[in-house]
Protein backbone atom coordinates (compact mmCIF):
# COMPACT_ATOMS: atom_id res chain seq x y z
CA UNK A 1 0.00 0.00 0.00
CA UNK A 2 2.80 2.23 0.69
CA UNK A 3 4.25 1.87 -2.92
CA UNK A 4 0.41 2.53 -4.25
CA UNK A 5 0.68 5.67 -2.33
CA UNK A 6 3.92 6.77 -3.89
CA UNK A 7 2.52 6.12 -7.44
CA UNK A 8 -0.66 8.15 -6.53
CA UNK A 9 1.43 10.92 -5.56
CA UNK A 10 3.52 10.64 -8.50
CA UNK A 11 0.94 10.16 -10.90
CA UNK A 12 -0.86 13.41 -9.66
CA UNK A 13 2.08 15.40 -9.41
CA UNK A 14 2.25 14.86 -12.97
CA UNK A 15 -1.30 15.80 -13.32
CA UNK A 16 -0.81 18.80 -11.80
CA UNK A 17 1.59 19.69 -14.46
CA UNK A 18 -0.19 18.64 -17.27
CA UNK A 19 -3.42 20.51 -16.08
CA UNK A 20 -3.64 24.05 -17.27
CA UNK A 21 -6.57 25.05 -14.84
CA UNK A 22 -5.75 26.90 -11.32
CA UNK A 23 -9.02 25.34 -10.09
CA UNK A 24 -7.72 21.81 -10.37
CA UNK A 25 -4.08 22.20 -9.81
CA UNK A 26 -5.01 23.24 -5.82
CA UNK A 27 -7.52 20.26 -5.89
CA UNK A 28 -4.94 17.68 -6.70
CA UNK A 29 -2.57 19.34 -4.30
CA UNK A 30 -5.70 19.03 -1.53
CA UNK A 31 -5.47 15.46 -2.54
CA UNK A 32 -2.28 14.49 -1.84
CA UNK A 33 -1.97 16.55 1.44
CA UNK A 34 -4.60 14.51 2.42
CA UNK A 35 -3.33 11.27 1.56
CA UNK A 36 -0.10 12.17 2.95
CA UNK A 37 -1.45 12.86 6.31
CA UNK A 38 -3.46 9.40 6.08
CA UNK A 39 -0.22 8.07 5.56
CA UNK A 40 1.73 9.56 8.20
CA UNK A 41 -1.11 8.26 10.78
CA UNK A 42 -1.24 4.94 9.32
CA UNK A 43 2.55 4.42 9.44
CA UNK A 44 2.54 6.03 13.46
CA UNK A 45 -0.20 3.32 14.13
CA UNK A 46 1.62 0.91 12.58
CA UNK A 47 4.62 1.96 14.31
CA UNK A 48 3.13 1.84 17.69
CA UNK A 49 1.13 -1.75 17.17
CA UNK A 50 4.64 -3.33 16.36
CA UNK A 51 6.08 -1.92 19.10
CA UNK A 52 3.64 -3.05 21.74
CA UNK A 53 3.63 -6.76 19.98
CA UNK A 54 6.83 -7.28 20.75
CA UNK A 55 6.67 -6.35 24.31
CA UNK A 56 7.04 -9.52 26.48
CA UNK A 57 4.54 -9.76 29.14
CA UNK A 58 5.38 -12.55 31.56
CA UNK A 59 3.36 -15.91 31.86
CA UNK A 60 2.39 -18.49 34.39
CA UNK A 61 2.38 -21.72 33.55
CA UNK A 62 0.56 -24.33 35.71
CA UNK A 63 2.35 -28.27 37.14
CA UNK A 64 0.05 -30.85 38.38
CA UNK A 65 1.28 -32.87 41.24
CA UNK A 66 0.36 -35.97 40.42
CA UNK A 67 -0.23 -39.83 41.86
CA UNK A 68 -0.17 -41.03 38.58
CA UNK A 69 -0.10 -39.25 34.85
CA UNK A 70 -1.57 -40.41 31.30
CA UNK A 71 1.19 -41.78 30.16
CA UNK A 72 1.38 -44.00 33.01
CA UNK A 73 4.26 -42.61 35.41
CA UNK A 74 3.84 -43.00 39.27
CA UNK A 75 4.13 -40.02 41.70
CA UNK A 76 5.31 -37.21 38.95
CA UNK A 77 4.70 -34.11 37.99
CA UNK A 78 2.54 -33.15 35.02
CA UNK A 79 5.70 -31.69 33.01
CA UNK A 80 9.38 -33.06 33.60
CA UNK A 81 10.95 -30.21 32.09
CA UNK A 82 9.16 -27.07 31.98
CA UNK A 83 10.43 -24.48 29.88
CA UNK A 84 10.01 -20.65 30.18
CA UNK A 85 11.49 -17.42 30.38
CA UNK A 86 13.02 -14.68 32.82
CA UNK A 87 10.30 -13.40 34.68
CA UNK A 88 7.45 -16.35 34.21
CA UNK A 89 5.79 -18.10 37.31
CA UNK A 90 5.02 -21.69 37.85
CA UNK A 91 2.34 -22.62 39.80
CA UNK A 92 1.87 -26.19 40.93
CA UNK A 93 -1.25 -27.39 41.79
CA UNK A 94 -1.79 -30.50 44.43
CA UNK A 95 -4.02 -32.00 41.85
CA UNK A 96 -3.22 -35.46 44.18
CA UNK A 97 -3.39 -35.42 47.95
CA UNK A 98 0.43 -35.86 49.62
CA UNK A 99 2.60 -34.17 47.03
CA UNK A 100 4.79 -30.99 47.53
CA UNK A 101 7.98 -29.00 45.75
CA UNK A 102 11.13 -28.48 47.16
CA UNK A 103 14.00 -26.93 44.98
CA UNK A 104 17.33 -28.56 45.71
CA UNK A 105 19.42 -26.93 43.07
CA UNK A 106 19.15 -23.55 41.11
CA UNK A 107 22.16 -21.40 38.93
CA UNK A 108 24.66 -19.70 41.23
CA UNK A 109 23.66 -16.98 43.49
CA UNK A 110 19.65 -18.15 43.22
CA UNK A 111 18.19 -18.39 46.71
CA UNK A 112 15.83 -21.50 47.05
CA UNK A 113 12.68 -21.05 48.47
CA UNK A 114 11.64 -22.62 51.17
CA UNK A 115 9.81 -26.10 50.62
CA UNK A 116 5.93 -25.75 50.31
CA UNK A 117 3.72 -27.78 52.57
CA UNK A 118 2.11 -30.93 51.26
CA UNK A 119 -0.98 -30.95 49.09
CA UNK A 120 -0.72 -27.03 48.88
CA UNK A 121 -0.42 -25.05 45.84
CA UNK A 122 2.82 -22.69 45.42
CA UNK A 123 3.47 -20.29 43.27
CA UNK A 124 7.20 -19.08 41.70
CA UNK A 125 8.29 -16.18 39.39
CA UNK A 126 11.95 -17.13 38.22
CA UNK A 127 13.44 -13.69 37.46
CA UNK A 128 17.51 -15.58 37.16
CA UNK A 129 18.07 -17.57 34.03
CA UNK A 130 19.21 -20.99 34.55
CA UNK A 131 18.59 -24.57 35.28
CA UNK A 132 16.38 -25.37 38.96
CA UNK A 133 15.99 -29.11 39.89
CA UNK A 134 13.25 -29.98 42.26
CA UNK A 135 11.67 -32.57 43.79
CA UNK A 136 8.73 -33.82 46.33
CA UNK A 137 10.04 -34.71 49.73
CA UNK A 138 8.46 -37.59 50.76
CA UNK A 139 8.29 -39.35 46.66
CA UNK A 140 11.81 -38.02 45.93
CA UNK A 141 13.28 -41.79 46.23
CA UNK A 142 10.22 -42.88 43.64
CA UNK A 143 11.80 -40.42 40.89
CA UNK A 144 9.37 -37.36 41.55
CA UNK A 145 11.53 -35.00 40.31
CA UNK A 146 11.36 -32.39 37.43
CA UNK A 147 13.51 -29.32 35.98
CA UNK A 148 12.56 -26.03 35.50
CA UNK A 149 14.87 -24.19 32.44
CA UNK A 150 14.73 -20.40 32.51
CA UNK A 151 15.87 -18.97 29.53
CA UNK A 152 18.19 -20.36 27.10
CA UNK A 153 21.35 -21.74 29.33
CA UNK A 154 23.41 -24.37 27.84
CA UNK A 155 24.08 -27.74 28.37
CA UNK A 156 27.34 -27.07 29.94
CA UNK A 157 25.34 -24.89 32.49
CA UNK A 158 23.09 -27.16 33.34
CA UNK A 159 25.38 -29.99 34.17
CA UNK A 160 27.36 -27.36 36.22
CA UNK A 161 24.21 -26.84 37.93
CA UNK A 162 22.99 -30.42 38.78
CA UNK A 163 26.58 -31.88 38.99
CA UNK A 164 26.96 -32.18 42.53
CA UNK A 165 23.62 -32.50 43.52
CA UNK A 166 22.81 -35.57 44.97
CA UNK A 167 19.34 -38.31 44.80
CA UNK A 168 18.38 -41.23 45.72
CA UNK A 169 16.38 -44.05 44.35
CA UNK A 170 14.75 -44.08 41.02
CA UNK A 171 15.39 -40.50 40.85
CA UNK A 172 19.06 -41.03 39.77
CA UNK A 173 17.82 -42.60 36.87
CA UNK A 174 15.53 -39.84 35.67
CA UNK A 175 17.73 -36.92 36.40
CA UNK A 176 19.67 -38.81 33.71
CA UNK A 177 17.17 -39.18 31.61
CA UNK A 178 16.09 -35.60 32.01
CA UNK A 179 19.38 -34.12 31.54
CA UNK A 180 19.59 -35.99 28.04
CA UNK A 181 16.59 -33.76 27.40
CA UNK A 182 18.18 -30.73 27.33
């Protein structure tokens, strides 16, 4: 449409030559002023729409804690690796009775929150990019454990993160599944 416009304005600049009447010459220069200014607004709208579509407005995403999920896994979560971005919240929902979170690893200088009580829904904004690992306390032997990936951090970050963290049980087995994820 923009190139349209440019033609019109070219096209009736050259009318305005060719016409030999004072009547329509400051008609034709009416119209373009006018379709100029249509244009101007157009393009600041424009502008303005772009620029507030590409403004990132920060999500939460919801985690079941679950006894047992479609797929058939015992005492998980509903995602084992969620992914979002700086700024996004989690919240988990007790969707089964007995279930909690508990973060035992997060990217250097992240303060874990504290636990949350069983069968209780917490909530979580993650404002540090990184890799969090976190499990529920009394299923963490069972494998109930899940990562949370903020941002875009590599897989050299991510084993720094988990390397020296330590599980029991079936859980060893699935961090090292999950981290093959990544």
């Amino acid at each position: 449409t923009f190139g349209c416009f440019l033609f019109d304005c070219y096209v009736l600049t050259h009318v305005i030559l060719l016409t030999s009447t004072k009547n329509r010459a400051i008609y034709y220069i009416r119209h373009i002023d006018t379709k100029e200014k249509t244009m101007k607004n157009l393009l600041s709208t424009v502008t303005v729409m772009v620029a507030l579509s590409t403004t990132a407005f920060a999500e939460d995403i919801s985690v079941d804690m679950l006894n047992k999920r479609d797929d058939g896994a015992k005492m998980v979560y509903s995602e084992d690796i969620s992914r979002i971005e700086v700024g996004d919240s989690i919240t988990w929902l007790p969707t089964s009775k007995g279930h909690n979170v508990e973060f035992i690893a997060g990217p250097d200088g992240w303060d874990a929150p504290k636990k949350s009580k069983l069968s209780k829904e917490v909530a979580i904004t993650f404002d540090t990019p990184g890799v969090y690992l976190y499990q529920c306390t009394p299923h963490k032997s069972m494998g109930m454990i899940a990562i949370v990936v903020v941002g875009t951090p590599t897989y050299s970050e991510a084993e720094d993160t988990l390397k020296d963290v330590k599980v029991k049980g079936k859980s060893k087995k699935k961090l090292k599944e999950l981290l093959e994820k990544l």
